[in-house]
Protein backbone atom coordinates (compact mmCIF):
# COMPACT_ATOMS: atom_id res chain seq x y z
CA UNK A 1 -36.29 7.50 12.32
CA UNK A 2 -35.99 4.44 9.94
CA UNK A 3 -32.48 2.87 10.56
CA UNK A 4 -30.96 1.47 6.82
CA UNK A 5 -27.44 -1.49 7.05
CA UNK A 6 -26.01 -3.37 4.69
CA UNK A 7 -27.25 -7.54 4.85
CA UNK A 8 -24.90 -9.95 3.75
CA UNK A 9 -25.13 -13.66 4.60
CA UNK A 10 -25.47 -13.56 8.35
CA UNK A 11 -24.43 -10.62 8.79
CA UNK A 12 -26.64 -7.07 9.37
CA UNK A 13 -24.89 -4.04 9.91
CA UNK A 14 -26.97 -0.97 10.88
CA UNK A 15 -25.39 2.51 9.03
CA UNK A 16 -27.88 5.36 10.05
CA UNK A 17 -31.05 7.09 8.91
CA UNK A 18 -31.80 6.68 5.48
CA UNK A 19 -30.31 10.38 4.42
CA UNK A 20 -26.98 9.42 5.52
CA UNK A 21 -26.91 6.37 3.54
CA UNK A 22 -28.69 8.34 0.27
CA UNK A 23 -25.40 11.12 0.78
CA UNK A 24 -22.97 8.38 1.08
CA UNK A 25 -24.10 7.41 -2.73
CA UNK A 26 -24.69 10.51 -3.84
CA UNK A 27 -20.64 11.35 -2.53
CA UNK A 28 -19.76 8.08 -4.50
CA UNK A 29 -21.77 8.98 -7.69
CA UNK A 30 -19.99 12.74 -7.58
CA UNK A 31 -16.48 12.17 -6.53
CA UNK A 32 -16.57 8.90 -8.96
CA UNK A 33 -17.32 10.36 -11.95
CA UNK A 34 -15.32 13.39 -11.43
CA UNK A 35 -12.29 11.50 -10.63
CA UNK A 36 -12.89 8.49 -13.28
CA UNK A 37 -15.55 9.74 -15.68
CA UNK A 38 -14.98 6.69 -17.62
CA UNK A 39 -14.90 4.41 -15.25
CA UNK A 40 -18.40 2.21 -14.87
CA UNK A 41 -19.43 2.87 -11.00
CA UNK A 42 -22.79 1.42 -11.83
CA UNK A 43 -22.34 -2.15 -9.60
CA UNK A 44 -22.42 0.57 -6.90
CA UNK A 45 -24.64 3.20 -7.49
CA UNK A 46 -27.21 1.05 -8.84
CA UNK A 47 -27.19 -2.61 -8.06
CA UNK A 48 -26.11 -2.10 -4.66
CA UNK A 49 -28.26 0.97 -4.08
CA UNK A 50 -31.31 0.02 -6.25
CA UNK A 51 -30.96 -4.25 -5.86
CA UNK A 52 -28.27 -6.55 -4.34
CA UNK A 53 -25.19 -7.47 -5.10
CA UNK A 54 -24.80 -11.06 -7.45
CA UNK A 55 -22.31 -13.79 -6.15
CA UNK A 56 -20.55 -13.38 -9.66
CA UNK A 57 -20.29 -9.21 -9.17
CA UNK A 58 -19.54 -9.71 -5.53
CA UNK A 59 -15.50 -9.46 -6.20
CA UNK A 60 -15.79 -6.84 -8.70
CA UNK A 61 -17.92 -4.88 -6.58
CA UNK A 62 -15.19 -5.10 -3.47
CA UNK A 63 -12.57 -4.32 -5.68
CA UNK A 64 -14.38 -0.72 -6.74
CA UNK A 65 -15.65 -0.05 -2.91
CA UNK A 66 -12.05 -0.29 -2.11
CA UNK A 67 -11.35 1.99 -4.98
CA UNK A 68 -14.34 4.39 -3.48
CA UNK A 69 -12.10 3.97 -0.14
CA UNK A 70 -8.98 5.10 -1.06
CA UNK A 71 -10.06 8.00 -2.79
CA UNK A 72 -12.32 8.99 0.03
CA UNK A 73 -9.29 9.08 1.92
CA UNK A 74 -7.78 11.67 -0.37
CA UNK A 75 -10.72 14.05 -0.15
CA UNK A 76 -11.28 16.39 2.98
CA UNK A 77 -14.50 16.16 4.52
CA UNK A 78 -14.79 19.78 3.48
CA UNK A 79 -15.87 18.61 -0.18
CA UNK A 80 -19.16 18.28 1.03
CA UNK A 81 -21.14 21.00 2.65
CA UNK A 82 -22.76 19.40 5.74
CA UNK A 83 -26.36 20.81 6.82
CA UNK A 84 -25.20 22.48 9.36
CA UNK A 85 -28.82 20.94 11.40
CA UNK A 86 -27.16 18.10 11.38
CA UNK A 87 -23.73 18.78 12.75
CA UNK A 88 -22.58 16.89 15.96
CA UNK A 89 -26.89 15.71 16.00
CA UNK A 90 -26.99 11.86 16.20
CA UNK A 91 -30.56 11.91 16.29
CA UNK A 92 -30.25 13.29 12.69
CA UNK A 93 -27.06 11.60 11.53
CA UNK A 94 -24.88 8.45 12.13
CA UNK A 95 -21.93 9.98 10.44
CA UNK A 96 -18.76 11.67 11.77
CA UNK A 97 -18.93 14.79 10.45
CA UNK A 98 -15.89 16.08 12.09
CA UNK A 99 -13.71 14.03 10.73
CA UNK A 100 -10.43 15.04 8.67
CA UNK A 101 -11.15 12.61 5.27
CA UNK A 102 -14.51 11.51 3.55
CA UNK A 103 -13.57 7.79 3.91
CA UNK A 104 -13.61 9.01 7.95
CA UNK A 105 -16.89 9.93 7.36
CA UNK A 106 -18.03 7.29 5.63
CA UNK A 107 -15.63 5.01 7.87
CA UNK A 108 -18.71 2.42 8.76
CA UNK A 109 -19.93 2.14 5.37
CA UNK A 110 -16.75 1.01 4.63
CA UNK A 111 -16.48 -1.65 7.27
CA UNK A 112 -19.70 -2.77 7.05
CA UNK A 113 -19.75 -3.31 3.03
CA UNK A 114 -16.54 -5.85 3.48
CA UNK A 115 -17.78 -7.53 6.76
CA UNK A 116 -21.43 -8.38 4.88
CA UNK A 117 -19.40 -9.00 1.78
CA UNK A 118 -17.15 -11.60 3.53
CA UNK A 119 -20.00 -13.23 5.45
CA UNK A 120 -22.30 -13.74 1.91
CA UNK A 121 -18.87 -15.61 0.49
CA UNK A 122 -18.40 -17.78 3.60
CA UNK A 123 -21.97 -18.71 3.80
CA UNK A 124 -22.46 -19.68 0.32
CA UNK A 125 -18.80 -21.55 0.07
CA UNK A 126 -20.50 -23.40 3.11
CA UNK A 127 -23.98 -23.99 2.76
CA UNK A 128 -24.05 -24.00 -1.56
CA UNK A 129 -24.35 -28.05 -1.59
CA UNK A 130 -27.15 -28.19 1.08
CA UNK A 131 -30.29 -28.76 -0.65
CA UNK A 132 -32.09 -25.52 -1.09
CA UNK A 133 -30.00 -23.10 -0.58
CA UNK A 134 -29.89 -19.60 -1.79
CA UNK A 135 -26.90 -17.18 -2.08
CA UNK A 136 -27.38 -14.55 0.92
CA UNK A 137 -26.67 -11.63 -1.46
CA UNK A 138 -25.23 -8.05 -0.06
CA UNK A 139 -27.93 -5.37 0.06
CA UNK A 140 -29.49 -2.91 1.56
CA UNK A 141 -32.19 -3.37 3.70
CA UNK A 142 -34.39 -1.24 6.34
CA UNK A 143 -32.29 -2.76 9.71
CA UNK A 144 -35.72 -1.85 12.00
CA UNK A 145 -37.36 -4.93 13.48
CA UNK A 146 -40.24 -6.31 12.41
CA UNK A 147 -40.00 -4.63 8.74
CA UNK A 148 -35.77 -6.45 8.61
CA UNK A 149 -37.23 -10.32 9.31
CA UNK A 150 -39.76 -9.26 6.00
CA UNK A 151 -36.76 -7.52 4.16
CA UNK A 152 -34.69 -10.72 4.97
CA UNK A 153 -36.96 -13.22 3.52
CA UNK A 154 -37.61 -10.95 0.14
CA UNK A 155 -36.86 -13.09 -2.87
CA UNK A 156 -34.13 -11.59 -5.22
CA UNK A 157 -36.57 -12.17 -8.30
CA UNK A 158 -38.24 -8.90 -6.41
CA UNK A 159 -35.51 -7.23 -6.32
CA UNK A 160 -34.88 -8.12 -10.37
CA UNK A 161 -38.00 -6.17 -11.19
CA UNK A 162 -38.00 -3.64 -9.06
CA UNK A 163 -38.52 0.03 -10.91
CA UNK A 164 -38.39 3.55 -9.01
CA UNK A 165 -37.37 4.06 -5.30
CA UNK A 166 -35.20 1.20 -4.01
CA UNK A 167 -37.34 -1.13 -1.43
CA UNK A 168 -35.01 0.74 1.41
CA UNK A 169 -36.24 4.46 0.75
CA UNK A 170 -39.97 3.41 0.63
């Protein structure tokens, strides 16, 4: 099973097989745009699922997962119907399906969005005026050694171009 995280400066965190992390945006692309159907969600469900995150969207792009967050927190885990294969299976899911609120669920998402998001500031507020540097951009990456050390040292230009499946779900 292919393990998917989030990469952010120095920082990898591992969130599951790659169907968790396609429900986790498929929950923020529904519950978004029922609950703020005019409300632009794209920084989300398409640079950060399709490309990385820029330095100059990186705030922005907090700001709405903490948005995502909160209302997470007011939805039961109930609003989705769980495959009832995966229930209480970690060899088929990462997530806590039991759990009383989506943002429960998706607890490690959460976490692991801010920590790479934090560590991609730091490193570029420390390491911008060394000569060639390059922002360490949040994205998501296959977290499964060797195909992560390739992932890692993927230009962003690739990233720029890319058309269809994101790089992760290939």
């Amino acid at each position: 099973m292919k393990m998917i995280g989030f990469l952010g400066g120095s920082s990898l965190v591992e969130l599951g097989p790659v169907s968790d992390v396609v429900l986790f945006f498929d929950c923020v692309r529904a519950f978004t745009a029922w609950k703020y159907p005019d409300r632009d969600w794209s920084l989300l469900t398409d640079r950060l699922y399709q490309r990385y995150i820029r330095l100059e969207d990186l705030d922005v792009a907090c700001s709405l997962m903490k948005e995502v967050e909160k209302l997470f927190s007011e939805l039961p885990s109930s609003s989705v119907t769980w495959d009832p294969a995966m229930l209480n299976d970690k060899s088929k899911t990462w997530l806590e399906l039991g759990a009383l609120t989506l943002a429960q669920v998706f607890n490690r998402y959460f976490d692991a969005f801010f920590r790479c998001a934090e560590s991609s500031k730091v490193n570029y507020e420390g390491f911008k005026d060394y000569p060639g540097y390059k922002y360490e951009a949040v994205r998501i990456v296959v977290a499964d050694m060797p195909m992560f050390m390739a992932e890692k040292k993927r230009p962003l230009e690739e990233y720029d171009v890319l058309e269809g499946e994101p790089l992760w779900r290939r």
